[in-house]
C-alpha atoms as a PDB file:
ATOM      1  CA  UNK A   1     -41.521   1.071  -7.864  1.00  0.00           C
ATOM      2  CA  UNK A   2     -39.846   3.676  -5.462  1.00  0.00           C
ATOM      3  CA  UNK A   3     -41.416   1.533  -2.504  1.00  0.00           C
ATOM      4  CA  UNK A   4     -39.856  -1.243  -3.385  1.00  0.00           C
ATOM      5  CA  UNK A   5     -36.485  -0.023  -3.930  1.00  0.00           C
ATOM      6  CA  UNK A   6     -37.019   1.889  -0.417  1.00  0.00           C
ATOM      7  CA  UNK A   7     -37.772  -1.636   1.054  1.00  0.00           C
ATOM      8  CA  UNK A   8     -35.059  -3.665  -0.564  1.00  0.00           C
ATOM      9  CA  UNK A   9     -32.814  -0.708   0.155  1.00  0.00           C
ATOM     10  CA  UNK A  10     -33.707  -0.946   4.816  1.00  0.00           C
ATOM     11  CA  UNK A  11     -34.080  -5.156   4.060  1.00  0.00           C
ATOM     12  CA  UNK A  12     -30.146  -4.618   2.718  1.00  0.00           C
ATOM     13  CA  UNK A  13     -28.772  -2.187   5.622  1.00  0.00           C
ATOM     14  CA  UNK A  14     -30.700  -4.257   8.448  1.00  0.00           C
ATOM     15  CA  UNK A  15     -28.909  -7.345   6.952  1.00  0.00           C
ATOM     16  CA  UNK A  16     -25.655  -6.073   7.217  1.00  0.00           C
ATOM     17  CA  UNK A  17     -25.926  -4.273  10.364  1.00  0.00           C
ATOM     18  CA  UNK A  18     -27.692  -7.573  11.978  1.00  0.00           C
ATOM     19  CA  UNK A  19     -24.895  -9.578  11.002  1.00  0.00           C
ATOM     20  CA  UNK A  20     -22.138  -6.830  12.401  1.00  0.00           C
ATOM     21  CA  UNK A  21     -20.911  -7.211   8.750  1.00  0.00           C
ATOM     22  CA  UNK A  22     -19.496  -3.730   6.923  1.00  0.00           C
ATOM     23  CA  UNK A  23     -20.741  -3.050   3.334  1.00  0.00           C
ATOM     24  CA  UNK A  24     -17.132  -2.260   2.954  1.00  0.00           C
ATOM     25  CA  UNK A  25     -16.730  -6.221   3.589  1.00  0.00           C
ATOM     26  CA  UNK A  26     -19.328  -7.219   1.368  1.00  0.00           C
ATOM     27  CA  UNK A  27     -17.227  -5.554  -1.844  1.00  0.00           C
ATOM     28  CA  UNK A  28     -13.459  -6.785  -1.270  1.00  0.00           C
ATOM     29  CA  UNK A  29     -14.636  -9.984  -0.145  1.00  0.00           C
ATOM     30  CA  UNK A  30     -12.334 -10.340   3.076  1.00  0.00           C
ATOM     31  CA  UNK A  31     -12.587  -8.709   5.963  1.00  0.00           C
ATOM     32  CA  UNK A  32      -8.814  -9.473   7.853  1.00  0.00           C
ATOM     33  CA  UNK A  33      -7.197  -7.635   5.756  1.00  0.00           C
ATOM     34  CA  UNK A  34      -7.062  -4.179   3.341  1.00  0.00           C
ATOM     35  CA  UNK A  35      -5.795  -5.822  -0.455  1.00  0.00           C
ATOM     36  CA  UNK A  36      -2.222  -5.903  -0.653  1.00  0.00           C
ATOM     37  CA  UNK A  37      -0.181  -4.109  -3.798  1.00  0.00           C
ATOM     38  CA  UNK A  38       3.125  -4.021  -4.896  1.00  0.00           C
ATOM     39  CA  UNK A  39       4.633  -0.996  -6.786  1.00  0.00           C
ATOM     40  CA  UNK A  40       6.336  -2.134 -10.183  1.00  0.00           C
ATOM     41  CA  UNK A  41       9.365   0.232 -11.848  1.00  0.00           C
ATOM     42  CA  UNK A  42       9.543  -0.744 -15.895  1.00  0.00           C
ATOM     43  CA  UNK A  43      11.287   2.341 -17.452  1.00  0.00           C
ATOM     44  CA  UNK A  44      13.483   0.953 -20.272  1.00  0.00           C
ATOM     45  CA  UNK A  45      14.402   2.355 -23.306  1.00  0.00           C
ATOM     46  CA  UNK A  46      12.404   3.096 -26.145  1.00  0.00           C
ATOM     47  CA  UNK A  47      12.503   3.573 -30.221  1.00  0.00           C
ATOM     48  CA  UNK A  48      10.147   3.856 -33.448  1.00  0.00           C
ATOM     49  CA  UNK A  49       8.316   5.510 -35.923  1.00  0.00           C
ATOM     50  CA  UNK A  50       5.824   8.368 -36.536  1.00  0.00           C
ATOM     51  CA  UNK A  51       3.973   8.970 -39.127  1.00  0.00           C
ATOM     52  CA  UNK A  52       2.088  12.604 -39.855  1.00  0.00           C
ATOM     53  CA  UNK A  53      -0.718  12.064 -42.626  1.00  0.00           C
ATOM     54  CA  UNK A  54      -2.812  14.466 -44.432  1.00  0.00           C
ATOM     55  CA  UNK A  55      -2.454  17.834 -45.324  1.00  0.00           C
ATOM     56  CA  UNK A  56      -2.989  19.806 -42.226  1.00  0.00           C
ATOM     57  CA  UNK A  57      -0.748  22.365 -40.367  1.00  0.00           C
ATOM     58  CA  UNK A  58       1.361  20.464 -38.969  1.00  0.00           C
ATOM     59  CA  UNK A  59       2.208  18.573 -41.862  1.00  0.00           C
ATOM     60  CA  UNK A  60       2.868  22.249 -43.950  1.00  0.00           C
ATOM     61  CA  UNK A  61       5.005  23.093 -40.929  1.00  0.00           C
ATOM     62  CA  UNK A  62       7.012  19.498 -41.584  1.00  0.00           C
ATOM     63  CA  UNK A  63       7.507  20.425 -45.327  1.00  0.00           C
ATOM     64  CA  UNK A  64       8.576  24.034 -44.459  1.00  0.00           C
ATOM     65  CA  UNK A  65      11.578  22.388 -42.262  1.00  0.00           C
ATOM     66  CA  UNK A  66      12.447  19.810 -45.169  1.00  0.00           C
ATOM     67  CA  UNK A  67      10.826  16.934 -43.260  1.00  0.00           C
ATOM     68  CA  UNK A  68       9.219  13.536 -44.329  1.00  0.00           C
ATOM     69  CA  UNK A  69       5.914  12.435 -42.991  1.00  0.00           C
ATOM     70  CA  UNK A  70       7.799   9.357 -41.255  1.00  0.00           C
ATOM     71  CA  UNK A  71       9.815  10.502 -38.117  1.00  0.00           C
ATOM     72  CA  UNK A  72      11.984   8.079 -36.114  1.00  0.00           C
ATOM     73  CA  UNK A  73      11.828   8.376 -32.193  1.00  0.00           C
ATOM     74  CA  UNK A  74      13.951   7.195 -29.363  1.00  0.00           C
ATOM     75  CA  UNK A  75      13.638   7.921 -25.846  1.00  0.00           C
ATOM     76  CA  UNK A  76      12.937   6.520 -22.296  1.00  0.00           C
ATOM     77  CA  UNK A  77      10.037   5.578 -20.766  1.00  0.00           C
ATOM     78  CA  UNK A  78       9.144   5.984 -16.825  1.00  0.00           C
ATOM     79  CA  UNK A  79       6.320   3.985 -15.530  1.00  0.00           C
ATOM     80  CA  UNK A  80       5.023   3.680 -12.141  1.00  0.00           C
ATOM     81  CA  UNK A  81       2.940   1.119 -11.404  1.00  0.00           C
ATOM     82  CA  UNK A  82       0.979  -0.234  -9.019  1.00  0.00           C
ATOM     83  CA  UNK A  83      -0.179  -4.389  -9.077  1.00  0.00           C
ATOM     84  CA  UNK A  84      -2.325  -6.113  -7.135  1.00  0.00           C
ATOM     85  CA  UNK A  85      -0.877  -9.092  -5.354  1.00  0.00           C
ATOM     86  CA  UNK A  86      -3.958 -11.180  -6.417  1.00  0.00           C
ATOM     87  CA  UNK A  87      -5.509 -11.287 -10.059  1.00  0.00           C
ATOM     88  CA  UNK A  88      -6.300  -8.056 -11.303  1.00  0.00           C
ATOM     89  CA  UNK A  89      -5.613  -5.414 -13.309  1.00  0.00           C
ATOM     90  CA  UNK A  90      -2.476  -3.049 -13.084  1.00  0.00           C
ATOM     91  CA  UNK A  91      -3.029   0.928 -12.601  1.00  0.00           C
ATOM     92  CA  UNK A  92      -0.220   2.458 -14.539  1.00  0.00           C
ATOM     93  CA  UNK A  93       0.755   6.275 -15.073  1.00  0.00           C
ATOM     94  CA  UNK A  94       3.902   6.652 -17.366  1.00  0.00           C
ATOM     95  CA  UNK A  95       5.990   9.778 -18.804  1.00  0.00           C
ATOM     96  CA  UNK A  96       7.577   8.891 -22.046  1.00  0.00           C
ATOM     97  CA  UNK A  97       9.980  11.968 -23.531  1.00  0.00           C
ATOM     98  CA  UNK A  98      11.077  11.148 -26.957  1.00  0.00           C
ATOM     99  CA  UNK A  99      13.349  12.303 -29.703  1.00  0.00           C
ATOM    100  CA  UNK A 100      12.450  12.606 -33.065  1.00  0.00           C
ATOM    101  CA  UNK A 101      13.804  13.357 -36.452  1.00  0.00           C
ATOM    102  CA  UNK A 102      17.786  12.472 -36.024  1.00  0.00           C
ATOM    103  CA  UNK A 103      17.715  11.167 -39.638  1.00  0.00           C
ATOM    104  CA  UNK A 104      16.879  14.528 -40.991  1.00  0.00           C
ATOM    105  CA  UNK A 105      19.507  16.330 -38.687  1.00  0.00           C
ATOM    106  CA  UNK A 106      16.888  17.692 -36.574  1.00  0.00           C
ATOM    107  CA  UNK A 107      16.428  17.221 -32.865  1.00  0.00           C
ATOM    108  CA  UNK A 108      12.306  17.386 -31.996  1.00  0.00           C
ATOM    109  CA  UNK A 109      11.717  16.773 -28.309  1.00  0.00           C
ATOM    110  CA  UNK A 110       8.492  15.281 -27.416  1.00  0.00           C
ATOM    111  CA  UNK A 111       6.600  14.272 -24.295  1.00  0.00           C
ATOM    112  CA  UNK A 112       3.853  12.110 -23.057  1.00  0.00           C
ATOM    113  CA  UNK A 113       2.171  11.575 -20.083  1.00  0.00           C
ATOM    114  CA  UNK A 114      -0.489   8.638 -20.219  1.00  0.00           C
ATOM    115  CA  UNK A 115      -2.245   7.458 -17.736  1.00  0.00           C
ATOM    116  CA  UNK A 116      -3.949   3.643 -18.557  1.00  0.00           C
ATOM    117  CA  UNK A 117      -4.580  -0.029 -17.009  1.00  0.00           C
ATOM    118  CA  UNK A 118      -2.509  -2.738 -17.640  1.00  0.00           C
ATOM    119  CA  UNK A 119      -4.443  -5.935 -17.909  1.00  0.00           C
ATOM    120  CA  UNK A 120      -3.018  -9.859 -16.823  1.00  0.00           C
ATOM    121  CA  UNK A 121      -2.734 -11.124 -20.295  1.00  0.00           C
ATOM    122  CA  UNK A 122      -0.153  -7.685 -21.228  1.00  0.00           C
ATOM    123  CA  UNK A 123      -3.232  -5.896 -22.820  1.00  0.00           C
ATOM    124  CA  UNK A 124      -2.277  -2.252 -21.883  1.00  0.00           C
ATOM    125  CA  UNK A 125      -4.397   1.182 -22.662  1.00  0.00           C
ATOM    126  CA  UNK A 126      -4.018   4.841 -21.786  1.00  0.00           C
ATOM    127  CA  UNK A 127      -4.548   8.039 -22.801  1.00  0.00           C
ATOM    128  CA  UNK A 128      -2.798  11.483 -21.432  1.00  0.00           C
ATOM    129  CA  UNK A 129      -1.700  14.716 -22.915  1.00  0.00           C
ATOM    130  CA  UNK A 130       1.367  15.091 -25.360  1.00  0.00           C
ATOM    131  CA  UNK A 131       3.624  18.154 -25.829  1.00  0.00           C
ATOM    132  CA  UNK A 132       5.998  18.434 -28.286  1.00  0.00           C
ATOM    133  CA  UNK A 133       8.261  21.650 -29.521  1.00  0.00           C
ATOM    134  CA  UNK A 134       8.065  23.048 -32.919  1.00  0.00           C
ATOM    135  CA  UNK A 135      10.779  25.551 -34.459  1.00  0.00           C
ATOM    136  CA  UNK A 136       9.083  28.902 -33.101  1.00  0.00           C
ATOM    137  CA  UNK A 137       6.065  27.097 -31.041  1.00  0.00           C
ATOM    138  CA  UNK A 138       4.805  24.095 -28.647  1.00  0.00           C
ATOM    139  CA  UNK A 139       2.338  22.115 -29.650  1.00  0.00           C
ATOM    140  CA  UNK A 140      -0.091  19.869 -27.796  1.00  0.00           C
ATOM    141  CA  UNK A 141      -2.225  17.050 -28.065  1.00  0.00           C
ATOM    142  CA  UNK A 142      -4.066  14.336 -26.490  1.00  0.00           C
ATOM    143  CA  UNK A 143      -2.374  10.910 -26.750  1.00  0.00           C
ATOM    144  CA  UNK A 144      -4.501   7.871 -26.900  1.00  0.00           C
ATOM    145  CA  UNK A 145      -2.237   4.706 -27.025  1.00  0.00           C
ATOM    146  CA  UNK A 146      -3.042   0.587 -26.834  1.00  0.00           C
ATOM    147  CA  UNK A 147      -0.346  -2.299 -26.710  1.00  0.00           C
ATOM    148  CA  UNK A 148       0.422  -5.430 -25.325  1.00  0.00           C
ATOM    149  CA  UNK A 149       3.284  -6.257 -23.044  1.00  0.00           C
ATOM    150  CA  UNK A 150       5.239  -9.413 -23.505  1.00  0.00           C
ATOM    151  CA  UNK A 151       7.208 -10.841 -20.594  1.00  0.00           C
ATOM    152  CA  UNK A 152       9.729 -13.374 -20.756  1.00  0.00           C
ATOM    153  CA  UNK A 153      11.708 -14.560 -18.076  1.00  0.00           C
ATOM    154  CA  UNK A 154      11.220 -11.062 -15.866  1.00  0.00           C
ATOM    155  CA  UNK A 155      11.961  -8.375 -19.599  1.00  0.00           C
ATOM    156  CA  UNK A 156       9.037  -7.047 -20.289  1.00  0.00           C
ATOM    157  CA  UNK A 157       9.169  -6.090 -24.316  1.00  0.00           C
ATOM    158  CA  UNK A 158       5.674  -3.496 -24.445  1.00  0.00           C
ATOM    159  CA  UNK A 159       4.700  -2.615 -28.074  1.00  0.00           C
ATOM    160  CA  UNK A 160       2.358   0.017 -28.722  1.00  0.00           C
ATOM    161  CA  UNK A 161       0.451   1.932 -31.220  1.00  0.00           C
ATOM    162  CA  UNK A 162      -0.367   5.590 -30.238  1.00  0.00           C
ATOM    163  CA  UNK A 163      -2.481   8.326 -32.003  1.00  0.00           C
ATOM    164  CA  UNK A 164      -1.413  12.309 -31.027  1.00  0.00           C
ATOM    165  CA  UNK A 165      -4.804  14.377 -32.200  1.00  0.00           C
ATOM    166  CA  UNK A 166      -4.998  17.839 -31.959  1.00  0.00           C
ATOM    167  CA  UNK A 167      -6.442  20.839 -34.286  1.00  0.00           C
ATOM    168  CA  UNK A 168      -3.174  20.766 -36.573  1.00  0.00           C
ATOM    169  CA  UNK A 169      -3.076  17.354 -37.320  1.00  0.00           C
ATOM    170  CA  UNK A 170      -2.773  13.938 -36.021  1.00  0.00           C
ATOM    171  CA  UNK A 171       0.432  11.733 -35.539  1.00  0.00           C
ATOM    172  CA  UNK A 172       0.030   7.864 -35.563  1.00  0.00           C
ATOM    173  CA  UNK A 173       3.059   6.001 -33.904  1.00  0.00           C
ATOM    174  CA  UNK A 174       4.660   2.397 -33.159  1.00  0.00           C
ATOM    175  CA  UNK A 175       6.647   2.512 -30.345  1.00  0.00           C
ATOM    176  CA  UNK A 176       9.138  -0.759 -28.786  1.00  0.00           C
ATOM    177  CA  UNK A 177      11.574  -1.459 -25.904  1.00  0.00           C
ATOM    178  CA  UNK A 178      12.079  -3.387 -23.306  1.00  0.00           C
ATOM    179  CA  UNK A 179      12.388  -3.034 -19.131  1.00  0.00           C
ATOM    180  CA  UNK A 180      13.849  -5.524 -16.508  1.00  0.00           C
ATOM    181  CA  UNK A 181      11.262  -6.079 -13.623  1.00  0.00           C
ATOM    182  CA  UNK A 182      11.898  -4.349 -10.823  1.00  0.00           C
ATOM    183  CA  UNK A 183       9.320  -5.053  -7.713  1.00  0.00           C
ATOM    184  CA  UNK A 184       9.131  -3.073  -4.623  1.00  0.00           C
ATOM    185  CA  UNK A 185       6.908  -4.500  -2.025  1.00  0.00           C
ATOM    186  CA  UNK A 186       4.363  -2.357  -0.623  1.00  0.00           C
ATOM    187  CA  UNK A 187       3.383  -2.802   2.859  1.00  0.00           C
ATOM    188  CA  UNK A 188      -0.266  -2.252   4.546  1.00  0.00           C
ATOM    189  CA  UNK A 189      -0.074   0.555   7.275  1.00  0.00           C
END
């Protein structure tokens, strides 16, 4: 077995080196030019609702400060993203910060950093850390988040559902906006 893979392994290399052809070649499937991608800027705002379940820390910490288990949130979202200028999908890192609890008279700042893919169709999935200040402490938490992204006529409208899990409890959001495309051409050096 390990002869075999040795042979198919100098059979491979001799082919590409006998037809002056880089393995580099073989993968992208052109060899004039390096992919081209174009940088993408969605931030837009964004609004909706949190829910803390259970009976965990957190949740005792929400009923100490005369809170619900249903939070609203509104914020902004910054996204950078990077496309491919053929099919493909998207690479997308994003910062959302987020405030929460206005209806109780409460200000809760929160903050996520997820970094995902983006797929053609608007299919979108990430995951990054969340932080998010308590009365006397910070608390974190890893974010895990899926959504689609609906374009029409260059507004995208992403919704997503996100889960927040960490030792004192978890936090299951819905979160909506919308962004006007804005495309930056990125040239080849």
């Amino acid at each position: 077995m390990r002869k075999s893979i040795i042979r198919i392994t100098v059979v491979m290399l001799a082919l590409a080196a006998g037809t002056g052809v880089r393995p580099a070649f073989c993968q992208s499937g052109s060899q004039d030019k390096p992919p081209a991608f174009r940088q993408r800027n969605l931030a837009g705002p964004r609004l909706g609702f949190t829910y803390v379940p259970g009976k965990g820390e957190l949740v005792n910490e929400m009923r100490e400060n005369d809170l619900g288990p249903v939070l609203s949130q509104f914020g902004w979202h910054f996204e950078y993203q990077v496309v491919p200028e053929q099919e493909g999908p998207s690479f997308v890192v994003e910062l959302v910060p987020l405030i929460a609890g206005v209806e109780y008279g409460m200000l809760i700042p929160s903050a996520s950093l997820a970094m995902g893919i983006r797929f053609p169709g608007g299919f979108e999935f990430g995951l990054g850390p969340n932080v998010m200040a308590g009365r006397d402490e910070v608390h974190t938490s890893l974010i895990i988040a899926l959504g689609k992204s609906y374009n029409y006529g260059g507004v995208s409208i992403p919704v997503n559902l996100a889960c927040a899990t960490s030792p004192k409890g978890n936090r299951f959001s819905i979160i909506f906006g919308y962004a006007i495309t804005k495309s930056v051409k990125h040239e080849d050096r």
